[in-house]
N, C-alpha and C. Protein backbone atom coordinates (compact mmCIF):
# COMPACT_ATOMS: atom_id res chain seq x y z
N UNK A 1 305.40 -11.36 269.15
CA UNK A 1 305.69 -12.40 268.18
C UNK A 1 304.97 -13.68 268.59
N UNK A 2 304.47 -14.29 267.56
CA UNK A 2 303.54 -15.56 267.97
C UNK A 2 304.71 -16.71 267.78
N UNK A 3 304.61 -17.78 268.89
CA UNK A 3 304.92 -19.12 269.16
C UNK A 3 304.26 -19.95 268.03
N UNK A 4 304.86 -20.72 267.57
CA UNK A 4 304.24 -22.29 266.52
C UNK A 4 304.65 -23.53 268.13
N UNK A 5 303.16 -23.88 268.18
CA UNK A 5 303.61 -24.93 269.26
C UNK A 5 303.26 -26.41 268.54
N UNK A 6 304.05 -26.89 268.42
CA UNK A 6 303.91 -28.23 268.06
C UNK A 6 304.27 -29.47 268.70
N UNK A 7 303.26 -29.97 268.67
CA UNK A 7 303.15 -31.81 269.47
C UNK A 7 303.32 -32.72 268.54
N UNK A 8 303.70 -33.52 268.48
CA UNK A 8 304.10 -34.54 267.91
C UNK A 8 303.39 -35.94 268.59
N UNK A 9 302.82 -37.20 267.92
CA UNK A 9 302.36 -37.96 268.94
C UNK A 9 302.80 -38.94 268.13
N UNK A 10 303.81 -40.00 268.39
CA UNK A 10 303.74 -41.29 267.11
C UNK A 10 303.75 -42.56 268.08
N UNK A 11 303.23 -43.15 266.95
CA UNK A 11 302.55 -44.92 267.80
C UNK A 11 303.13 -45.85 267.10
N UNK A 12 303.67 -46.42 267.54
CA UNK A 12 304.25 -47.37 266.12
C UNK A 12 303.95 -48.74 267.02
N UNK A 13 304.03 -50.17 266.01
CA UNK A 13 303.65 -51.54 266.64
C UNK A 13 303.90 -52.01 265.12
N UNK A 14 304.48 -53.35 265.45
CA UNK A 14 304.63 -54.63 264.31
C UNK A 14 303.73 -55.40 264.38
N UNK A 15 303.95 -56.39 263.53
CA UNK A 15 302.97 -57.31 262.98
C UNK A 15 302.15 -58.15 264.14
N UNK A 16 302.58 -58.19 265.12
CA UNK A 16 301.89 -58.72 266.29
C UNK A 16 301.40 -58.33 266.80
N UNK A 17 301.20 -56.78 266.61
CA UNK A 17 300.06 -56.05 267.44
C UNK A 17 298.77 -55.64 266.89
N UNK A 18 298.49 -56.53 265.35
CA UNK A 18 297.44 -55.93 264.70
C UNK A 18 295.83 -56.73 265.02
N UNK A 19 295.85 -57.48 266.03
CA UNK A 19 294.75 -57.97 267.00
C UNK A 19 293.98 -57.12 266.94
N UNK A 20 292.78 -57.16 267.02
CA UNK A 20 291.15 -56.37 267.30
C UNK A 20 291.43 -55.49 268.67
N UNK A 21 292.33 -56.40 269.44
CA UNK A 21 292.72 -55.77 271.05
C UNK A 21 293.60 -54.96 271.10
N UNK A 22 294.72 -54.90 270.42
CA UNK A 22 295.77 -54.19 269.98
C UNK A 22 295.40 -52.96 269.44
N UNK A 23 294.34 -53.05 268.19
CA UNK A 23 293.81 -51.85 267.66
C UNK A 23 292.72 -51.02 268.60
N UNK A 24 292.36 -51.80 269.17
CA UNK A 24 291.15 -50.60 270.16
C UNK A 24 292.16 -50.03 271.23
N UNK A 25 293.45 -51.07 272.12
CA UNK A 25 293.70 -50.17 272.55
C UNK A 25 294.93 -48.86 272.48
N UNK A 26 295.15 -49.28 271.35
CA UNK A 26 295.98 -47.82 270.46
C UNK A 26 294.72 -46.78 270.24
N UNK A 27 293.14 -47.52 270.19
CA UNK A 27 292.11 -46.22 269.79
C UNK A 27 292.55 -45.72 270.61
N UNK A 28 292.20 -46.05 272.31
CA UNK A 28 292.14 -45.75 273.67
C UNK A 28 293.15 -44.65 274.02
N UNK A 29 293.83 -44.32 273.23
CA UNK A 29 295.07 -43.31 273.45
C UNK A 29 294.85 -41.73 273.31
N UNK A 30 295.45 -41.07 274.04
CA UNK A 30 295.08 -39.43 273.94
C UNK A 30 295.40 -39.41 272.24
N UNK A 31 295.29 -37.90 271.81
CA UNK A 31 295.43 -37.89 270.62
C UNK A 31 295.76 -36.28 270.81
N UNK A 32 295.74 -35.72 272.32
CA UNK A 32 296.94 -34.42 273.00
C UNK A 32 297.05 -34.99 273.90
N UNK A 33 298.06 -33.80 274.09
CA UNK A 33 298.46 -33.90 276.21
C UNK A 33 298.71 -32.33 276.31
N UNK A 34 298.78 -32.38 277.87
CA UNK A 34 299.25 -30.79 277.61
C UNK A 34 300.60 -30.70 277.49
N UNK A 35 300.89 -29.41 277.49
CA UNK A 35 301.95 -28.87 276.71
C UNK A 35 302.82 -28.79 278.11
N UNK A 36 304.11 -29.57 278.47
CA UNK A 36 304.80 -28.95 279.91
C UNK A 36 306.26 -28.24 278.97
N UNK A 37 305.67 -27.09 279.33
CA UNK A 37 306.83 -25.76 278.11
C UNK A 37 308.33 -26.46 279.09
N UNK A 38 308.43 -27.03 280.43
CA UNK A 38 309.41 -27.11 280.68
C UNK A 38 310.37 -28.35 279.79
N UNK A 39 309.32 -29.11 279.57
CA UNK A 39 310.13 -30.63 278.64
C UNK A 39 309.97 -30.30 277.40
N UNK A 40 309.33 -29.62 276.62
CA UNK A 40 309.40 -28.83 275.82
C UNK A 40 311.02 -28.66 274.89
N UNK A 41 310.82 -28.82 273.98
CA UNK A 41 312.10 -28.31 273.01
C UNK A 41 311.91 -26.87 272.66
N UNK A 42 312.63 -25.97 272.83
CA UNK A 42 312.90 -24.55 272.34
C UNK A 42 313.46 -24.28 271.27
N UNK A 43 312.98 -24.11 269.60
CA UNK A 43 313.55 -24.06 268.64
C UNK A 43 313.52 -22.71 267.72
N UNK A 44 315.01 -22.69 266.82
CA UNK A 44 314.95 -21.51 266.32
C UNK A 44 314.73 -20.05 267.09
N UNK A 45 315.33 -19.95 267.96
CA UNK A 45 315.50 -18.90 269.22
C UNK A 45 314.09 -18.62 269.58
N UNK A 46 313.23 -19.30 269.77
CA UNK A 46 311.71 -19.53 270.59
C UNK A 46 310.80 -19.31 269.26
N UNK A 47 311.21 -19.49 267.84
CA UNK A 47 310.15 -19.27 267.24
C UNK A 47 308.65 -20.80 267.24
N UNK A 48 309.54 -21.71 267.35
CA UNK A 48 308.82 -23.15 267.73
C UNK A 48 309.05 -23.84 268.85
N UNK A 49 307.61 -24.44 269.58
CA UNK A 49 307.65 -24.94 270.71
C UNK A 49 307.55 -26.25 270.24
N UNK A 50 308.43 -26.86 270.45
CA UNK A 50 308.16 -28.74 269.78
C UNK A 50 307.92 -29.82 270.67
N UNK A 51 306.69 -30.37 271.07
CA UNK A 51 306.51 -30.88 272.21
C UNK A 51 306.27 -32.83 271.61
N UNK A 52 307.30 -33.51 271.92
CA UNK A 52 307.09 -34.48 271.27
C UNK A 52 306.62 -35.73 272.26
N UNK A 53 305.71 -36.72 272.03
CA UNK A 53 305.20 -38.12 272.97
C UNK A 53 305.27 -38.86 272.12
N UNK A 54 305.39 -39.96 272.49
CA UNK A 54 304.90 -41.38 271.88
C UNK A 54 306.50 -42.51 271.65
N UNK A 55 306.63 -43.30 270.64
CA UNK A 55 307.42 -44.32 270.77
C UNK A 55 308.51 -43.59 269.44
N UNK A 56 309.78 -44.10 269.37
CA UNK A 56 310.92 -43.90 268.14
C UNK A 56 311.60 -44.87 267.93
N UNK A 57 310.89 -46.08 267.75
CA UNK A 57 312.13 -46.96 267.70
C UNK A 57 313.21 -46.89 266.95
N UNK A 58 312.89 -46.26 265.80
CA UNK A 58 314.27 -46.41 264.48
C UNK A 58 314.83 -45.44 265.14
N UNK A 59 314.70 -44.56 266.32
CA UNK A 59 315.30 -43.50 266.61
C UNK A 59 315.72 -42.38 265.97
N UNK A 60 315.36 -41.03 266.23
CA UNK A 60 315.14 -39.80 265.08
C UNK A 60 314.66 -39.71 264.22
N UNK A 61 313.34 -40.62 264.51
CA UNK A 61 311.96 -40.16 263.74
C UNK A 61 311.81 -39.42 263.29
N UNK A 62 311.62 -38.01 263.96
CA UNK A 62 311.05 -36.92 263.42
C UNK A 62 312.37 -35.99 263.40
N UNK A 63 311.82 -35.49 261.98
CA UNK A 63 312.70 -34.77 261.22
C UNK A 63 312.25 -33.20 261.17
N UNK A 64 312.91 -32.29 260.86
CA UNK A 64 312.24 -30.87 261.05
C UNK A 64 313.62 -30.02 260.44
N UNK A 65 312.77 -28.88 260.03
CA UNK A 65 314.14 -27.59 259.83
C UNK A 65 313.04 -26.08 259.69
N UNK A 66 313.75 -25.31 259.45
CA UNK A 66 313.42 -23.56 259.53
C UNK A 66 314.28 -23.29 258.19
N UNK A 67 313.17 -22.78 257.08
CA UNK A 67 314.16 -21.99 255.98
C UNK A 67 313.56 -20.91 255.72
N UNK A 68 313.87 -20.28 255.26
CA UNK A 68 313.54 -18.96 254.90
C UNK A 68 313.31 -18.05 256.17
N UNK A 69 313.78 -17.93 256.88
CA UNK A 69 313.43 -17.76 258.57
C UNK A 69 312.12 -17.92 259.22
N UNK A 70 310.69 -18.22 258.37
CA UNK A 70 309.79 -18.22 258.90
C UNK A 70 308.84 -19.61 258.24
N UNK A 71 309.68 -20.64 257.61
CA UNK A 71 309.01 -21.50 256.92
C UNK A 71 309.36 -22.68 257.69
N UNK A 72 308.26 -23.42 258.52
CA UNK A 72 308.61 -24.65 259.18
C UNK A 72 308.76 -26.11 258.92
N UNK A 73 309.09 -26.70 258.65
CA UNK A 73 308.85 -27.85 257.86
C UNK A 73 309.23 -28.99 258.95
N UNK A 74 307.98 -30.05 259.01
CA UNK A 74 308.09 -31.44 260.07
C UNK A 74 307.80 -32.04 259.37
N UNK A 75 308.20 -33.67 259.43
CA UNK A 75 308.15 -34.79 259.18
C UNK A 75 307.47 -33.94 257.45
N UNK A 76 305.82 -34.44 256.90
CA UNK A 76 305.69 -34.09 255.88
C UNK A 76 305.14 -33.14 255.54
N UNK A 77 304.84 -31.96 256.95
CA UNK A 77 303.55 -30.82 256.64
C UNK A 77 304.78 -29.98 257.27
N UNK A 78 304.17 -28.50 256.26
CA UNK A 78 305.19 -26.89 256.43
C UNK A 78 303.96 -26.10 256.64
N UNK A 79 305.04 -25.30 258.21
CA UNK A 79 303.85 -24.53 258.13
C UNK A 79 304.71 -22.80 257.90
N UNK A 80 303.70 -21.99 257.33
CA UNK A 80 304.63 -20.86 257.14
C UNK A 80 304.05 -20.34 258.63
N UNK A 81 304.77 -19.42 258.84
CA UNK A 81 304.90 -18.58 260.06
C UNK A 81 304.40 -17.40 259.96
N UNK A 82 304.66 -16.91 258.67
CA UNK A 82 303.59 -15.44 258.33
C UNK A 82 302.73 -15.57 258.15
N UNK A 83 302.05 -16.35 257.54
CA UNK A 83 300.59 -16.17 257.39
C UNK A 83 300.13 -17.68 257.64
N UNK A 84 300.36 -18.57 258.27
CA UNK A 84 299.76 -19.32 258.81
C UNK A 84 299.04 -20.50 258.08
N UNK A 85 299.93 -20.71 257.07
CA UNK A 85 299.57 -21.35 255.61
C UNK A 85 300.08 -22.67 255.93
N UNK A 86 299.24 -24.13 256.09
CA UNK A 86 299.46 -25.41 255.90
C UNK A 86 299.60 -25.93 254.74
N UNK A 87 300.88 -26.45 254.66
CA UNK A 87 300.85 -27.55 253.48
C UNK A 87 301.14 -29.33 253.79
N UNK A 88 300.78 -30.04 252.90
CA UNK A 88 300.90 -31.52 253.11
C UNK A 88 302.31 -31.58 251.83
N UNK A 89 303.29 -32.70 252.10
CA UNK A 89 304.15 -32.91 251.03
C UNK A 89 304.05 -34.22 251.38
N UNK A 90 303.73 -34.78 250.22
CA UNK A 90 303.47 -36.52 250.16
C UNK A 90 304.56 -37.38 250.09
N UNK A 91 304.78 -38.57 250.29
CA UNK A 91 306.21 -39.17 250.38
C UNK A 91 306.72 -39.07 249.20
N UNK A 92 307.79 -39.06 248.86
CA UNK A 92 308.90 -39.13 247.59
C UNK A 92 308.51 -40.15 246.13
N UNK A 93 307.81 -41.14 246.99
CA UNK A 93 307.24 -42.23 246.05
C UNK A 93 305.74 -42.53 246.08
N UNK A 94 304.98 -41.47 246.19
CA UNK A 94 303.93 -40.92 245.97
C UNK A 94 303.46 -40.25 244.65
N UNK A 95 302.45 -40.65 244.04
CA UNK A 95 302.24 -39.99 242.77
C UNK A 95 301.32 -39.16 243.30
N UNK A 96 301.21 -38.15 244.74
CA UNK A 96 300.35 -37.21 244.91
C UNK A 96 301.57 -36.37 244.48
N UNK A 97 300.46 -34.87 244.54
CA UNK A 97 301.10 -33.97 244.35
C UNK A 97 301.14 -32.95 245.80
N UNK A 98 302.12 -31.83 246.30
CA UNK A 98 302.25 -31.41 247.54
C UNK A 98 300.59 -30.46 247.61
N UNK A 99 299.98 -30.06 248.54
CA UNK A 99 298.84 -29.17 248.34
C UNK A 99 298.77 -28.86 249.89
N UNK A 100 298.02 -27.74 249.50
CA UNK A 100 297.89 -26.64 250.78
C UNK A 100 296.35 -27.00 251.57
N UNK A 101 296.73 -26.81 252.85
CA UNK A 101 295.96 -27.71 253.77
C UNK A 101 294.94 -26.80 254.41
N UNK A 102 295.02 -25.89 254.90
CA UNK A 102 294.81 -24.90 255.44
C UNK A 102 295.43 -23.83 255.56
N UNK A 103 294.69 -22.75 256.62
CA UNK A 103 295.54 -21.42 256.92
C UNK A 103 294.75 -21.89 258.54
N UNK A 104 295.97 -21.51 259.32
CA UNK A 104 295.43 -21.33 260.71
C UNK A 104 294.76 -20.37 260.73
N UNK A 105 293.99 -20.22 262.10
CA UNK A 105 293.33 -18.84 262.55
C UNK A 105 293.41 -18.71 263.79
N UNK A 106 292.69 -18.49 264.98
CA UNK A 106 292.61 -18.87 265.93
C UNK A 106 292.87 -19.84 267.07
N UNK A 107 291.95 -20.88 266.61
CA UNK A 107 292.11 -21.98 267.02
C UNK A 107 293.70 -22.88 266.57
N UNK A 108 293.42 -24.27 266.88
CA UNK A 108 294.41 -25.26 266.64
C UNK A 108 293.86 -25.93 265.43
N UNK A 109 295.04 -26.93 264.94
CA UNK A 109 294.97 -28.18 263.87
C UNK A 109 295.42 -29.34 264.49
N UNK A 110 294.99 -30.14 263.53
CA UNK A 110 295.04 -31.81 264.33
C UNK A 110 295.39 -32.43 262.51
N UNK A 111 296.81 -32.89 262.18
CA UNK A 111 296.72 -34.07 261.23
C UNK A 111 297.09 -34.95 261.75
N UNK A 112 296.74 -36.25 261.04
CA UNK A 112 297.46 -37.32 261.08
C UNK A 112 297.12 -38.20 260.38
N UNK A 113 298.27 -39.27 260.21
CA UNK A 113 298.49 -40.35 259.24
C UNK A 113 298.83 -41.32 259.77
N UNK A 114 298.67 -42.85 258.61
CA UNK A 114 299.55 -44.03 259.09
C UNK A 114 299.98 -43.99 257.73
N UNK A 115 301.21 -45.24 258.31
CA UNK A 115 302.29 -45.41 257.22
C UNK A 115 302.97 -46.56 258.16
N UNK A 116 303.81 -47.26 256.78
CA UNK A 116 304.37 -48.42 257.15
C UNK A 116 306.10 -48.12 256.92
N UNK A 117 306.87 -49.09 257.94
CA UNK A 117 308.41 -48.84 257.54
C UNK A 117 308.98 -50.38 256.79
N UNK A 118 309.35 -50.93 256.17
CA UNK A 118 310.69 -51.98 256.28
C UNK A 118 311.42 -51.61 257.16
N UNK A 119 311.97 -52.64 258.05
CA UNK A 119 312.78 -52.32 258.80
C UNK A 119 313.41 -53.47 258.90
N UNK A 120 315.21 -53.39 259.12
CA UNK A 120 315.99 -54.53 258.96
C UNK A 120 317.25 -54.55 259.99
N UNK A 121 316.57 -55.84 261.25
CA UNK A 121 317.42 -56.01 262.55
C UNK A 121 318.00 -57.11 262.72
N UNK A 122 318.77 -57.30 263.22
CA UNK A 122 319.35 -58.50 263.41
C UNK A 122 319.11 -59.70 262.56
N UNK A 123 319.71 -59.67 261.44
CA UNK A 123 319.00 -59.91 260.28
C UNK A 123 317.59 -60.75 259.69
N UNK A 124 316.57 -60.08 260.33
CA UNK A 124 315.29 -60.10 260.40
C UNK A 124 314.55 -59.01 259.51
N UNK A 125 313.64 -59.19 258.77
CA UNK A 125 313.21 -58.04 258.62
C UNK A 125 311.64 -57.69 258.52
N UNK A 126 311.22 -56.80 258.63
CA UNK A 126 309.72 -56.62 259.10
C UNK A 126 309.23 -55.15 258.82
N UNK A 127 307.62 -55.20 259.08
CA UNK A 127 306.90 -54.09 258.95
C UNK A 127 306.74 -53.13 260.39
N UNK A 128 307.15 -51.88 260.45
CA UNK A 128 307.15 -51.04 261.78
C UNK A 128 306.16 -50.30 260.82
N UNK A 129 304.57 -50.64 261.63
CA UNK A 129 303.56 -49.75 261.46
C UNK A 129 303.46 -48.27 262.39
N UNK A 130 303.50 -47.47 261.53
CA UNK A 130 303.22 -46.07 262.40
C UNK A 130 301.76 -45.20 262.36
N UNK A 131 301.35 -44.53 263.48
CA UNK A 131 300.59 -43.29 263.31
C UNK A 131 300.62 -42.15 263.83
N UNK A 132 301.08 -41.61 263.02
CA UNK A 132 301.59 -40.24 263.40
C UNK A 132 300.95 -38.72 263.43
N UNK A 133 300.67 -37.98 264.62
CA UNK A 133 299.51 -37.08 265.04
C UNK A 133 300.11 -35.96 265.41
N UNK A 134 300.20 -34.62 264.49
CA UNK A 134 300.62 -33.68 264.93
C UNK A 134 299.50 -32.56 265.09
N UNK A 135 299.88 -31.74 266.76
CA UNK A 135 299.28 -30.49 266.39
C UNK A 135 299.84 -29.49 266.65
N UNK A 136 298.61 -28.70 266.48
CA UNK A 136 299.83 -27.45 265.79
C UNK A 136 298.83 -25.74 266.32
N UNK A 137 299.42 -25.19 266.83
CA UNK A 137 298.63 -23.99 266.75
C UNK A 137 299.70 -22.40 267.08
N UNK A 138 299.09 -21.51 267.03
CA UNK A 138 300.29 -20.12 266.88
C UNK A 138 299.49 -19.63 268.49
N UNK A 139 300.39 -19.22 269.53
CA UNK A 139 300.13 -18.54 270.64
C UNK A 139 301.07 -17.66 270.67
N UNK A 140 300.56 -16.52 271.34
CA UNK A 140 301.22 -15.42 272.14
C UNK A 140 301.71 -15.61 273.43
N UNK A 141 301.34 -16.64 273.90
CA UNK A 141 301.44 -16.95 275.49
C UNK A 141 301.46 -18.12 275.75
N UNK A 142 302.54 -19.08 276.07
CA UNK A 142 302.79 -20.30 276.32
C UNK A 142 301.48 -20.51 277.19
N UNK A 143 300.64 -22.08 276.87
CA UNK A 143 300.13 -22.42 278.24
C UNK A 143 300.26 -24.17 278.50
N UNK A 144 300.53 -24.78 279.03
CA UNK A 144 300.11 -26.04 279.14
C UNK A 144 298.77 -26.73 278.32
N UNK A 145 297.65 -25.85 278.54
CA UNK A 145 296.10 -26.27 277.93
C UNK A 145 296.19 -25.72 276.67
N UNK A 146 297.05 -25.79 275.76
CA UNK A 146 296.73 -24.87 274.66
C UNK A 146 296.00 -26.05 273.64
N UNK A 147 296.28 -27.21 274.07
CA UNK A 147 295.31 -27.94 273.17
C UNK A 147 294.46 -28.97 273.85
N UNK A 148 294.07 -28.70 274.95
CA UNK A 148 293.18 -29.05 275.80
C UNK A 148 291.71 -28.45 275.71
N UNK A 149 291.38 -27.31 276.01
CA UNK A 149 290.79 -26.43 275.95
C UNK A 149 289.57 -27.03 274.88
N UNK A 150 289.77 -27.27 273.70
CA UNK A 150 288.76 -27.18 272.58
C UNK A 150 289.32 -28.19 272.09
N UNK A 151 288.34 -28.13 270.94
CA UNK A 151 288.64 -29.33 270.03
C UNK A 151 289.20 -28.71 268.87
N UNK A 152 289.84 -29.47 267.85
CA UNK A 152 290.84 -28.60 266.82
C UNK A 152 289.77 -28.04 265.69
N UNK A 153 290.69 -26.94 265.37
CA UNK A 153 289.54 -26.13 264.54
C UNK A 153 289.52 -26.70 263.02
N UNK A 154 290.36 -27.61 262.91
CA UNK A 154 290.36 -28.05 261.57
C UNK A 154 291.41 -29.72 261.76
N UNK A 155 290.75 -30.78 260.98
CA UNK A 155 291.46 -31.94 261.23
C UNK A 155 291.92 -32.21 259.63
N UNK A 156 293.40 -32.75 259.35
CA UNK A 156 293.31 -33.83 258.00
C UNK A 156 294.08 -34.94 258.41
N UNK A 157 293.70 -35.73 257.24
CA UNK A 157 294.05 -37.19 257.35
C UNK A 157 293.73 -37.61 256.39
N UNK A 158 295.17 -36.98 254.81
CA UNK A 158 295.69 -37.38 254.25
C UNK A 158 295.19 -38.76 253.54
C-alpha cells in the first residue's frame, strides 16, 4: 500500500514585514525539509504522512479530512489516493471554478499560494499575510529524503 506524504510549509507576516528585506528574506527560506517520519503525524491508520513546518498564528491553520476512504482533502487541494488525481478548490468567495491539477506519477508535487487573513486582536485589526507550500508525493517506503532528492515533478501556483 502506498503512503501520501505530505509537508505542509506556511509563512505568514503582517504589515510590517513587507520591506524589500523582509521579502528576500522569506525568499531565503527552504521550500522542503526532510521528512523526520518520527515528528511526523500518522493519519488515517498510516494512509497519510503529514509533515507540517512553518508559523500558525490563528492556530489550526491547516485543515484536512479522509472521505470516501481514499479521498484526501488539505487546506484547498484533494488528492485521491487511487489514482493519484490532484485537484485545486478555490476559496468560497472565488468566482473560480474547482479544476484538476494533475495526476501524480513517480516523482513529487510542489503547490503553493499566497493569501491574505483579517484578523481581529485585542481590538486591533489587521492583515495576516500567508504563503502556503505543500508537497506531496505517494511512497512505498518512508524516507526522510523523499523530497530532497529531486526537484518536483510538477509545480502550481494557482
Amino acid at each position: 500500500m502506498s503512503i501520501l506524504v505530505i509537508q505542509t510549509i506556511t509563512r505568514q507576516w503582517d504589515k510590517s514585514q513587507l520591506t524589500p528585506e523582509h521579502v528576500e528574506a522569506r525568499a531565503q527560506l527552504p521550500d522542503r525539509y526532510p521528512v523526520k517520519t518520527a515528528k511526523a503525524e500518522s493519519l488515517f491508520s498510516g494512509k497519510v504522512l503529514l509533515d507540517q513546518h512553518g508559523d500558525d498564528t490563528l492556530g489550526d491553520r491547516i485543515q484536512y479530512e479522509l472521505f470516501d476512504g481514499d479521498k484526501f482533502i488539505i487546506d484547498c487541494f484533494g488528492f485521491d489516493m487511487e489514482n493519484g488525481e490532484v485537484a485545486y478548490f478555490p476559496p468560497d468567495d472565488s468566482d473560480e471554478e474547482p479544476e484538476l491539477v494533475t495526476t501524480m506519477n513517480d516523482g513529487w508535487i510542489q503547490c503553493q499560494y499566497e493569501w491574505r487573513y483579517k484578523v481581529e486582536e485585542g481590538g486591533a485589526i489587521y492583515w495576516l499575510y500567508e504563503q502556503f507550500t505543500i508537497n506531496a508525493r505517494f511512497v512505498d517506503r518512508l524516507s526522510d529524503d523523499v523530497f530532497m532528492d529531486e526537484d518536483p515533478e510538477f509545480f502550481f501556483n494557482p
